[in-house]
Structures are given as C-alpha cells and as structure tokens.
Protein backbone atom coordinates (compact mmCIF):
# COMPACT_ATOMS: atom_id res chain seq x y z
CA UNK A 1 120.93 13.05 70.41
CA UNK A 2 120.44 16.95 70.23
CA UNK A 3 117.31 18.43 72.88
CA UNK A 4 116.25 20.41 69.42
CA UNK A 5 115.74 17.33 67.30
CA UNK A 6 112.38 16.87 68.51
CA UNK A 7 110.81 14.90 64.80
CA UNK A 8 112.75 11.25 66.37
CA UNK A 9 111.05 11.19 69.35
CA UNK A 10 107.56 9.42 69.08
CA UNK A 11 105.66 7.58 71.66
CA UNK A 12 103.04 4.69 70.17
CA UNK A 13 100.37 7.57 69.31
CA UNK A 14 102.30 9.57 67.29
CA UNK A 15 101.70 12.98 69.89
CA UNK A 16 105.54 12.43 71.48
CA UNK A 17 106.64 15.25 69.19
CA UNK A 18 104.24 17.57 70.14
CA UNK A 19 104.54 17.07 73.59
CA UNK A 20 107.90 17.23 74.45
CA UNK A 21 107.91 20.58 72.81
CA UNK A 22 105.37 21.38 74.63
CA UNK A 23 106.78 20.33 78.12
CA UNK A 24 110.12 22.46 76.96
CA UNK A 25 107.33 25.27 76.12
CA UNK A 26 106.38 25.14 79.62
CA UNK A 27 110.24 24.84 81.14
CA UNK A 28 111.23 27.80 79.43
CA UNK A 29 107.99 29.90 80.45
CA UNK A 30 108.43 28.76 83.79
CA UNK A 31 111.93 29.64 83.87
CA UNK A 32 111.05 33.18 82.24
CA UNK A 33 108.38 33.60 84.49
CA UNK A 34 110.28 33.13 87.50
CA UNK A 35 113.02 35.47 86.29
CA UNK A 36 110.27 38.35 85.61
CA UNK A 37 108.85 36.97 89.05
CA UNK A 38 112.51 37.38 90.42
CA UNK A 39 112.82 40.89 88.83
CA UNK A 40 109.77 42.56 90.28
CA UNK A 41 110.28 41.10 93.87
CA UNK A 42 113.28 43.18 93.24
CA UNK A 43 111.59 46.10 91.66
CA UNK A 44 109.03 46.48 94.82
CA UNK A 45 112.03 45.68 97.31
CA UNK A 46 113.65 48.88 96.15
CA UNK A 47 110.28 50.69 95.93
CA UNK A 48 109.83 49.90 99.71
CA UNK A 49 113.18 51.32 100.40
CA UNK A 50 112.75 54.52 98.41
CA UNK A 51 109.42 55.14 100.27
CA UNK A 52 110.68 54.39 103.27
CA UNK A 53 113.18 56.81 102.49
CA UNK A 54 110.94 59.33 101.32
CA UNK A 55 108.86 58.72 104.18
CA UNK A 56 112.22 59.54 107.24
CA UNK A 57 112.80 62.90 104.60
CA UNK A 58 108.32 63.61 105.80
CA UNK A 59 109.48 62.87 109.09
CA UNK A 60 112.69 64.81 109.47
CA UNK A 61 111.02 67.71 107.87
CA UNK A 62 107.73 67.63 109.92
CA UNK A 63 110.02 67.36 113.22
CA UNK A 64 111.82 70.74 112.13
CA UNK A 65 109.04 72.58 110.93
CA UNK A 66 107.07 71.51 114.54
CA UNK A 67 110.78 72.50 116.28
CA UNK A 68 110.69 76.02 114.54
CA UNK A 69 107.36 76.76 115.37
CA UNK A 70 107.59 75.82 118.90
CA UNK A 71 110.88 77.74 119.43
CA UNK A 72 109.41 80.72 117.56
CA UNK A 73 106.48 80.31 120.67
CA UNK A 74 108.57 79.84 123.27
CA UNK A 75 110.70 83.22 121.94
CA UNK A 76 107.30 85.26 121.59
CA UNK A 77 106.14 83.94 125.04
CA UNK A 78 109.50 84.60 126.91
CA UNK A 79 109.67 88.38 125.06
CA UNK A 80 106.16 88.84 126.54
CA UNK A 81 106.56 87.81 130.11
CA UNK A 82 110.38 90.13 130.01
CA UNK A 83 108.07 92.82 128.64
CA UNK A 84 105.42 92.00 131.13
CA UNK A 85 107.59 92.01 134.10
CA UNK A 86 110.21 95.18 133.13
CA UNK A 87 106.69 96.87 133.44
CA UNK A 88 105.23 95.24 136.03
CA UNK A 89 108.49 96.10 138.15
CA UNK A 90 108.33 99.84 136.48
CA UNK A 91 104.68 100.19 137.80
CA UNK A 92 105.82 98.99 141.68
CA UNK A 93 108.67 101.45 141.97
CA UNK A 94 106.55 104.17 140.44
CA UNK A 95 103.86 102.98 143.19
CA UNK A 96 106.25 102.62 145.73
CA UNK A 97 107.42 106.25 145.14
CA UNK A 98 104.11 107.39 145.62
CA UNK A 99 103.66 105.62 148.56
CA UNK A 100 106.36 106.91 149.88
CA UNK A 101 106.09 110.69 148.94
CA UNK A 102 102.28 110.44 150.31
CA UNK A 103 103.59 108.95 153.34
CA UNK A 104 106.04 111.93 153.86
CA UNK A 105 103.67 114.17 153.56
CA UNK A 106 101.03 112.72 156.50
CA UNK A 107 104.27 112.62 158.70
CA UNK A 108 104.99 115.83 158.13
CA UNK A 109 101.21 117.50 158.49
CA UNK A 110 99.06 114.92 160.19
CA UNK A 111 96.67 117.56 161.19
CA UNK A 112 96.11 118.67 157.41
CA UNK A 113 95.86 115.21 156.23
CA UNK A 114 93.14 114.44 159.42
CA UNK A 115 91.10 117.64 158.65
CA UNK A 116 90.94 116.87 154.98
CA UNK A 117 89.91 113.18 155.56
CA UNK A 118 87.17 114.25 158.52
CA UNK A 119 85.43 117.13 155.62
CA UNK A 120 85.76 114.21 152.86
CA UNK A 121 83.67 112.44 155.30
CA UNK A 122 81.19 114.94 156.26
CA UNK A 123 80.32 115.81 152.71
CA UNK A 124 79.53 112.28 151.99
CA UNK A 125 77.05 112.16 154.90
CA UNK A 126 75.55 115.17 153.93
CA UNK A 127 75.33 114.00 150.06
CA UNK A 128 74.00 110.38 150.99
CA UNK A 129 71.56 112.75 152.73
CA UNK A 130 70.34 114.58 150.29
CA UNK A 131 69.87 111.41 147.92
CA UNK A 132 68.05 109.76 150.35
CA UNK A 133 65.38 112.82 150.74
CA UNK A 134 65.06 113.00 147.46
CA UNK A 135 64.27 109.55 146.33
CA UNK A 136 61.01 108.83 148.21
CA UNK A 137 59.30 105.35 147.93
CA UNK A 138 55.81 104.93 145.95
CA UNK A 139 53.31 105.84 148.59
CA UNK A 140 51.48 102.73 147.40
CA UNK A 141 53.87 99.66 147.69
CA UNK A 142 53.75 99.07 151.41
CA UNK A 143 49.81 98.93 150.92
CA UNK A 144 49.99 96.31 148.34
CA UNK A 145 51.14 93.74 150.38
CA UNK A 146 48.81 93.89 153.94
CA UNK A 147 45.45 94.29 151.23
C-alpha cells in the first residue's frame, strides 16, 4: 500500500485518516524545520566568522594607526633633543671661548683686572650707603611696641 493513500486507513472511530495525515503533517514540518534550523546555525556560523574577521581588520588597523603615531613621537622627540643638544654644545664652546679669552686677559693684566674689581666694590659700599641714609625708619614704630 502507497504512504499517500491515506482514505483505507481507519481505526474503530473513524479519525485514522485524519490523523495519520496529521502525524505526516508534523514529520514533514519537523523535517523542514530542522533543515531551516540547520540553515541558520549555518547562516550565524559564517556571521561569526565574518565579524571575527572584520573585527582582526579593527585590530590590525588600530595597531598601525597607534604604531604611526608613536613613531611620528618618537621622530619629533629625537629631532628635539638633536636640536636641543647641537645648541646646548654650541652655547658651551661659545662659553668656553669666553672663558677662556677673559681668562687671558687677567693673566695678562692682573693689576687692571684687581683695580677694576676693588672700585666695583667701593662704589657699591658707597651706594648701599647712600640708600641706607636715605630710607629712614618711621620715628614711631619702635614706640609702639614698649607702650
């Protein structure tokens, strides 16, 4: 007997009919529902691979962007201390020439170099002097304290 003659099956009720077509109703739902079921386990599967993708392309591109902008840093920072020091070692021979020319010419007139230092300091006695004549204290404040 064919599974599509369904009219010569009949159980004592008369409802055999109906519910063996039923009960293939179900079979073939249930199969079509676990081959949809089957189909978007697949479907989200190869979502989770194309965001995980997606996500490693973030990644990769974060990680160079943070590269370049720590190498362009590092560049700026290194250019600033090789500026820094060409000057830095500019300024000491420039200082040390100085030095040097200064200490030629003591060794050559000490008694110049001692006369000018000796009237540098005798005019700042005599100014420190002068301030200190001039700016008298109030006549007053010592008096306000032994009232």
């Amino acid at each position: 007997m064919a599974d599509n003659d369904t009219s010569t099956q009949t159980s004592g009720n008369g409802k055999g009919t109906v519910s063996t077509a039923r009960n293939r109703g179900a079979s073939r739902s249930a199969r079509s529902s676990g081959a949809s079921e089957a189909t978007m386990k697949k479907q989200i599967a190869e979502l989770k691979r194309e965001v995980s993708r997606l996500n490693r392309m973030l990644s990769d591109q974060a990680e160079e962007t943070a590269h370049g902008w720590y190498q362009s840093a590092a560049d700026r920072a290194s250019n600033l201390y090789s500026s820094a020091t060409g000057h830095a070692s500019r300024t000491a021979r420039q200082l040390r020439s100085q030095a040097h020319s200064v200490s030629e010419t003591v060794q050559q007139n000490p008694g110049t170099i001692s006369t000018a230092v000796a009237i540098g300091g005798l005019f700042g006695v005599l100014i420190g002097l002068a301030i200190a004549r001039n700016s008298q204290p109030e006549p007053d404040w010592f008096h306000r304290w032994h009232r």
